[in-house]
C-alpha atoms as a PDB file:
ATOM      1  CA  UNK A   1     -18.800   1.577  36.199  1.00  0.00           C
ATOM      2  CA  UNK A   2     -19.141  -1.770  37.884  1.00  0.00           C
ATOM      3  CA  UNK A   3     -19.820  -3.455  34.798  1.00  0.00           C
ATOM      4  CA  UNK A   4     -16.695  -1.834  33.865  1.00  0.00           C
ATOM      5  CA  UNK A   5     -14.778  -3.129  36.700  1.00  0.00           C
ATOM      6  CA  UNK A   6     -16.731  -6.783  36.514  1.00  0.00           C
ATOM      7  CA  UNK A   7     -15.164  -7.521  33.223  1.00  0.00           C
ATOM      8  CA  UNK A   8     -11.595  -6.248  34.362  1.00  0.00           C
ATOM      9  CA  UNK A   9     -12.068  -8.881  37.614  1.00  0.00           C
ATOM     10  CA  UNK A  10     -13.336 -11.683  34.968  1.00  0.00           C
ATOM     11  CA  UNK A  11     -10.195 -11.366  32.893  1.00  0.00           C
ATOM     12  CA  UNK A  12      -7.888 -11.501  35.867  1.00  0.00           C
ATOM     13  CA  UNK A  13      -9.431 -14.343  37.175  1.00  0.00           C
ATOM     14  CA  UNK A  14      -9.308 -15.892  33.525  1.00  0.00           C
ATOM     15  CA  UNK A  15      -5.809 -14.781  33.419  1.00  0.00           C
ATOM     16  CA  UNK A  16      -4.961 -16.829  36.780  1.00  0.00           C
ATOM     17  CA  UNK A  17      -7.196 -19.661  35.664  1.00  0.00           C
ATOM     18  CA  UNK A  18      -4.703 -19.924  32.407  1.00  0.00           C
ATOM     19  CA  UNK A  19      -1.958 -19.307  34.325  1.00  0.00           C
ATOM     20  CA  UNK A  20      -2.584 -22.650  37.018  1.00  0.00           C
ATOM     21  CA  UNK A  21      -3.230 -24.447  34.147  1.00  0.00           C
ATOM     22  CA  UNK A  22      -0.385 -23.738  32.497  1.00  0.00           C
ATOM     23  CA  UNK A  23       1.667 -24.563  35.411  1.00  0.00           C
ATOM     24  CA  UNK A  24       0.369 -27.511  35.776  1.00  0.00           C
ATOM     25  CA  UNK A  25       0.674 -28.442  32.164  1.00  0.00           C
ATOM     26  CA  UNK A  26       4.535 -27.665  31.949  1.00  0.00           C
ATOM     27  CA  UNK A  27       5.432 -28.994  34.594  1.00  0.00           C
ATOM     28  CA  UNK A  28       5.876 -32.345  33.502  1.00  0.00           C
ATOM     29  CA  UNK A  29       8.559 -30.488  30.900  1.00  0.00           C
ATOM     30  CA  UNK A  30      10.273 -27.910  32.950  1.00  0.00           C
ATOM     31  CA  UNK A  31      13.220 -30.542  33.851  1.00  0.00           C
ATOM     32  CA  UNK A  32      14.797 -29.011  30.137  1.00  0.00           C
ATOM     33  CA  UNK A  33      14.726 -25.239  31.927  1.00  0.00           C
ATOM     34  CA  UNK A  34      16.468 -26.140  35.032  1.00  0.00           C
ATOM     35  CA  UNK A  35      18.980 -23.286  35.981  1.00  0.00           C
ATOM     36  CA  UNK A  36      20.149 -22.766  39.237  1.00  0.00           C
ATOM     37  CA  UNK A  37      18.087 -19.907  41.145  1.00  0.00           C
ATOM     38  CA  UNK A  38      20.548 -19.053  44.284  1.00  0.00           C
ATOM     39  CA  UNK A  39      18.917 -17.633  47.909  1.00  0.00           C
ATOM     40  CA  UNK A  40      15.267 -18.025  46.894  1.00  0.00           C
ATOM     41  CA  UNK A  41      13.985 -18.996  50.364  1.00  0.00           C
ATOM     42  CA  UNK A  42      14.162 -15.696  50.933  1.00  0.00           C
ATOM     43  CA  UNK A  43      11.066 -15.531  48.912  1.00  0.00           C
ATOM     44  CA  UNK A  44       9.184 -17.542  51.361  1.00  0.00           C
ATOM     45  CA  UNK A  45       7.783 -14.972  53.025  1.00  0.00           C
ATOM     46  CA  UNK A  46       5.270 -14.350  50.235  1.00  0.00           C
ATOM     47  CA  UNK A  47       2.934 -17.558  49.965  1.00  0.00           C
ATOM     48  CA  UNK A  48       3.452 -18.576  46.395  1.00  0.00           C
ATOM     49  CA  UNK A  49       5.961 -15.958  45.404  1.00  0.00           C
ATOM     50  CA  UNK A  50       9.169 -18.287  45.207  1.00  0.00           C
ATOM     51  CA  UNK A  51       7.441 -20.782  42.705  1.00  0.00           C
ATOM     52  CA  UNK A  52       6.049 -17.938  40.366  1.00  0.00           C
ATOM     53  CA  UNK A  53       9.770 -16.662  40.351  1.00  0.00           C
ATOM     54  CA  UNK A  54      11.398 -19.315  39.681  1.00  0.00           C
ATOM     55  CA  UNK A  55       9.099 -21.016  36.908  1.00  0.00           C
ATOM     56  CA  UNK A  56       9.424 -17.422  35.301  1.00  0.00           C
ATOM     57  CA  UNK A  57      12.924 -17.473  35.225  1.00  0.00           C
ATOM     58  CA  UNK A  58      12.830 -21.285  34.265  1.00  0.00           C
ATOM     59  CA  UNK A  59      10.672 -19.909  31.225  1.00  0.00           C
ATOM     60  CA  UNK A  60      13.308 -17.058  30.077  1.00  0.00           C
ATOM     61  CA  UNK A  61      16.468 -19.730  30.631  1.00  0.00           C
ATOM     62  CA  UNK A  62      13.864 -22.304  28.041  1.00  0.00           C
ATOM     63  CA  UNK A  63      13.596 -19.764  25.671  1.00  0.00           C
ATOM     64  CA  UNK A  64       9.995 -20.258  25.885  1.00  0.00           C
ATOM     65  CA  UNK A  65       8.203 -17.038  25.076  1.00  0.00           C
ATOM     66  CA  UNK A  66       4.651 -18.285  25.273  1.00  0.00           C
ATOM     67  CA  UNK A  67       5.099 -19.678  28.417  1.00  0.00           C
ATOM     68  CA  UNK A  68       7.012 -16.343  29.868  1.00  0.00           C
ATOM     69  CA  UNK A  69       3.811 -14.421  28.369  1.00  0.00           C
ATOM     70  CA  UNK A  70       1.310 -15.939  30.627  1.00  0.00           C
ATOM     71  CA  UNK A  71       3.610 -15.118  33.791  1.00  0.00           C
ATOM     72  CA  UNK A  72       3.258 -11.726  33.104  1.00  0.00           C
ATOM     73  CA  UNK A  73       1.322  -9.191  34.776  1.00  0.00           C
ATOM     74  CA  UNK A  74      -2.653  -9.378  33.459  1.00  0.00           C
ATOM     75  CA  UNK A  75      -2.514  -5.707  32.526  1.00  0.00           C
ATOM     76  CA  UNK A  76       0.471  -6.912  30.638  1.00  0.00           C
ATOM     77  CA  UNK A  77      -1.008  -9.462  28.227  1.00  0.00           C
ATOM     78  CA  UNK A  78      -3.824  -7.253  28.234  1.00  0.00           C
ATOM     79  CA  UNK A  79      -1.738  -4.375  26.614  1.00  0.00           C
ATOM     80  CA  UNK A  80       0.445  -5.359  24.590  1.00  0.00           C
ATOM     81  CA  UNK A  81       0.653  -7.695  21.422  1.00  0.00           C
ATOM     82  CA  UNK A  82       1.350 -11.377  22.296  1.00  0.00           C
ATOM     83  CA  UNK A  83       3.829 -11.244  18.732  1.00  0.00           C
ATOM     84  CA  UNK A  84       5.415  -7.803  19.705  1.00  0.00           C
ATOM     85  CA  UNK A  85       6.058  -9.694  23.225  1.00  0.00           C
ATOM     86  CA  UNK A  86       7.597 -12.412  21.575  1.00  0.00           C
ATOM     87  CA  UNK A  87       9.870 -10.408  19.429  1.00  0.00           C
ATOM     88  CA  UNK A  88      11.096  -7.875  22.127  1.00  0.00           C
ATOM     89  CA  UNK A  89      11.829 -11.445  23.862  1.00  0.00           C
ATOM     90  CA  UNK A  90      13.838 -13.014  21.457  1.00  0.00           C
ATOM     91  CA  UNK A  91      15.588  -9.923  20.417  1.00  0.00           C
ATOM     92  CA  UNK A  92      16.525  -8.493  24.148  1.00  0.00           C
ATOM     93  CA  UNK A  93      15.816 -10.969  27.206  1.00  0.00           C
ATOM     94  CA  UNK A  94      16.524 -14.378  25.322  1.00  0.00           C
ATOM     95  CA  UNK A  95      19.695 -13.119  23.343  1.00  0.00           C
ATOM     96  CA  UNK A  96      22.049 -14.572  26.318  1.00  0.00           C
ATOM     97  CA  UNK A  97      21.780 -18.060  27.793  1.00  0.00           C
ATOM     98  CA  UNK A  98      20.779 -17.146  31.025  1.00  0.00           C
ATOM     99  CA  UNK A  99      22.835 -19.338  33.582  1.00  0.00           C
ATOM    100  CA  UNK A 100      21.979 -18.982  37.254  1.00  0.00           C
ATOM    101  CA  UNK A 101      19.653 -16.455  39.308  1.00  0.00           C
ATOM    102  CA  UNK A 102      20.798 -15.028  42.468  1.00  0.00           C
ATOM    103  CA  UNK A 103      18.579 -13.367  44.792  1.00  0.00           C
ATOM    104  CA  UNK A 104      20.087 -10.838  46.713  1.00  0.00           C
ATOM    105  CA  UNK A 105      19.483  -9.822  50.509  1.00  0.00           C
ATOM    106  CA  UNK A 106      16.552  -7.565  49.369  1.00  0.00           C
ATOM    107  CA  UNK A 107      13.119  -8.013  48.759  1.00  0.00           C
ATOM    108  CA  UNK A 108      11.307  -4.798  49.603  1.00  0.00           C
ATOM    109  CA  UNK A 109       7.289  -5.211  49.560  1.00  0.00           C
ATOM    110  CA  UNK A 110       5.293  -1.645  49.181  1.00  0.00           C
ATOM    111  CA  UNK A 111       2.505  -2.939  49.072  1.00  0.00           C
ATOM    112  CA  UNK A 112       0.909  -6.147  50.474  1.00  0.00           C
ATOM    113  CA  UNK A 113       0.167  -7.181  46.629  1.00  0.00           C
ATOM    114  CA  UNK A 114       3.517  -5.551  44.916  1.00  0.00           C
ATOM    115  CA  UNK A 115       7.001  -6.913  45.974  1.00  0.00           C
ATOM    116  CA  UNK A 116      10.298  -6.240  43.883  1.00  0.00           C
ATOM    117  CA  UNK A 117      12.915  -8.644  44.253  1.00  0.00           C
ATOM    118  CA  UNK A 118      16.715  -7.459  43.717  1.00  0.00           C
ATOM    119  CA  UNK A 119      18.162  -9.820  41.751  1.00  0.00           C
ATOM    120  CA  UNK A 120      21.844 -11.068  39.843  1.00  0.00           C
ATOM    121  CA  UNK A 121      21.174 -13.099  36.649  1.00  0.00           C
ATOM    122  CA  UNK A 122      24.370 -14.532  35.434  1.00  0.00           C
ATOM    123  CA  UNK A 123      24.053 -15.677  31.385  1.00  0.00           C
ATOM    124  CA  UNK A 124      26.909 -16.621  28.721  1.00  0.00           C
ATOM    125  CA  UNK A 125      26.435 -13.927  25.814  1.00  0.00           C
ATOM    126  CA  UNK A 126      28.814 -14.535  22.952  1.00  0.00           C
ATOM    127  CA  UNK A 127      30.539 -16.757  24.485  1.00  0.00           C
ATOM    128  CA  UNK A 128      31.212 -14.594  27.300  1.00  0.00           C
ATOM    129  CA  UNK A 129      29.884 -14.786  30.965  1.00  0.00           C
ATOM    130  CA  UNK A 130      28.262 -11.846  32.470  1.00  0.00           C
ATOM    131  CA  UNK A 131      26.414 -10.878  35.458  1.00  0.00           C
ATOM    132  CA  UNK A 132      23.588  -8.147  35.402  1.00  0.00           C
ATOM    133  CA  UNK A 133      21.880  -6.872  38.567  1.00  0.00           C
ATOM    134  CA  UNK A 134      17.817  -5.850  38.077  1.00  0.00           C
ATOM    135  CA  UNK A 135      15.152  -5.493  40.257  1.00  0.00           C
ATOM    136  CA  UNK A 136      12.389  -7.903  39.531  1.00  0.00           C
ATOM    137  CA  UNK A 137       9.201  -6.702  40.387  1.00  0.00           C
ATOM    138  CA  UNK A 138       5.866  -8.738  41.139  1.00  0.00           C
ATOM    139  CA  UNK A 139       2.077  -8.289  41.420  1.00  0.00           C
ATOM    140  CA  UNK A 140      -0.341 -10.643  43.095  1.00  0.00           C
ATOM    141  CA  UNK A 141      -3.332 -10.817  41.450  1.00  0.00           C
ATOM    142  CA  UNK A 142      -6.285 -13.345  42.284  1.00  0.00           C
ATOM    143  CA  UNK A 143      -3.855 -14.963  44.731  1.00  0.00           C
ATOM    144  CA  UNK A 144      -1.151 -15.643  42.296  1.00  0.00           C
ATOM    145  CA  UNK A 145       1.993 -13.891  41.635  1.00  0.00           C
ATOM    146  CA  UNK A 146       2.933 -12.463  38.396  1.00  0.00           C
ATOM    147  CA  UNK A 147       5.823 -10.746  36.734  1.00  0.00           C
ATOM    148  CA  UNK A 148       5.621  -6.493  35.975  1.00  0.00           C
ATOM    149  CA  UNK A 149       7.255  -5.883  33.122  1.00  0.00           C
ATOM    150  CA  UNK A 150       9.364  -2.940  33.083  1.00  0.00           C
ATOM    151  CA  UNK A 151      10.332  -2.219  29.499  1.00  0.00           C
ATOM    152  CA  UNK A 152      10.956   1.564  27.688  1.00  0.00           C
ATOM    153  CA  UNK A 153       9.591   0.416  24.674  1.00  0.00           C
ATOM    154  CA  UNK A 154       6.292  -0.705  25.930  1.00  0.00           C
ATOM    155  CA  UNK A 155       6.349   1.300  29.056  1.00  0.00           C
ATOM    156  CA  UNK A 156       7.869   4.494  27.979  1.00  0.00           C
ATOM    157  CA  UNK A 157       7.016   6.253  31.565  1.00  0.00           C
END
């Protein structure tokens, strides 16, 4: 059993690991993602929390999948297909341009590791603007914060 658990442990940490050094990587090129993210200081609260939001959403607005991969939730990229990712991405989250993020008075925290973020993303689709509300939750693993995907198809429950 501890075995069991080491090697869970290892991958997270190897999951952060790639994580950090992907954000240190693209940052040099995020100046192409820039949307506007509305209201995020009141993200502050959570040591690292604002950052991880914003370069996620910077990732969706870029249309970079691989990128938006690696912000997900370790259990995440454990579970499901990196090319399945990318094609629920580009078929369903990356349709629209997204525009602007607005953070909303609420960020409710359940747990000291799990906070969920409600959230307005505002994206031209079809040459039409529209404005969806979500929740957007978030894990901290290792010390880093990453996005939980909530999707039916790979989440059914």
């Amino acid at each position: 059993m501890r075995e069991i658990q080491y090697h869970i442990y290892k991958k997270w940490f190897l999951a952060g690991l790639l994580l950090c050094l992907l954000i240190v990587v693209s940052s040099c090129g995020c100046a192409n993602n820039r949307i506007s993210v509305k209201n995020d200081n009141l993200l502050d609260d959570k040591e690292g929390l604002r950052e991880s939001f914003n370069q996620y959403w910077r990732f969706i607005a870029g249309k970079e999948v691989e990128k938006t991969f690696a912000c997900e939730a370790p259990y995440v990229q454990e579970m499901v297909n990196k090319n399945t990712y990318r094609l629920y991405q580009k078929n369903f989250l990356m349709k629209a341009d997204l525009k602007k993020v607005e953070v909303l008075n609420s960020m409710v925290c359940e747990q000291p590791f799990k906070c969920c973020i409600d959230c307005r993303l505002y994206y031209d689709a079809e040459g039409r603007k529209k404005a969806s509300e979500r929740q957007d939750c978030w894990v901290l693993v290792d010390g880093s914060w990453y996005h939980v995907l909530r999707s039916p198809l790979f989440f059914p429950m």
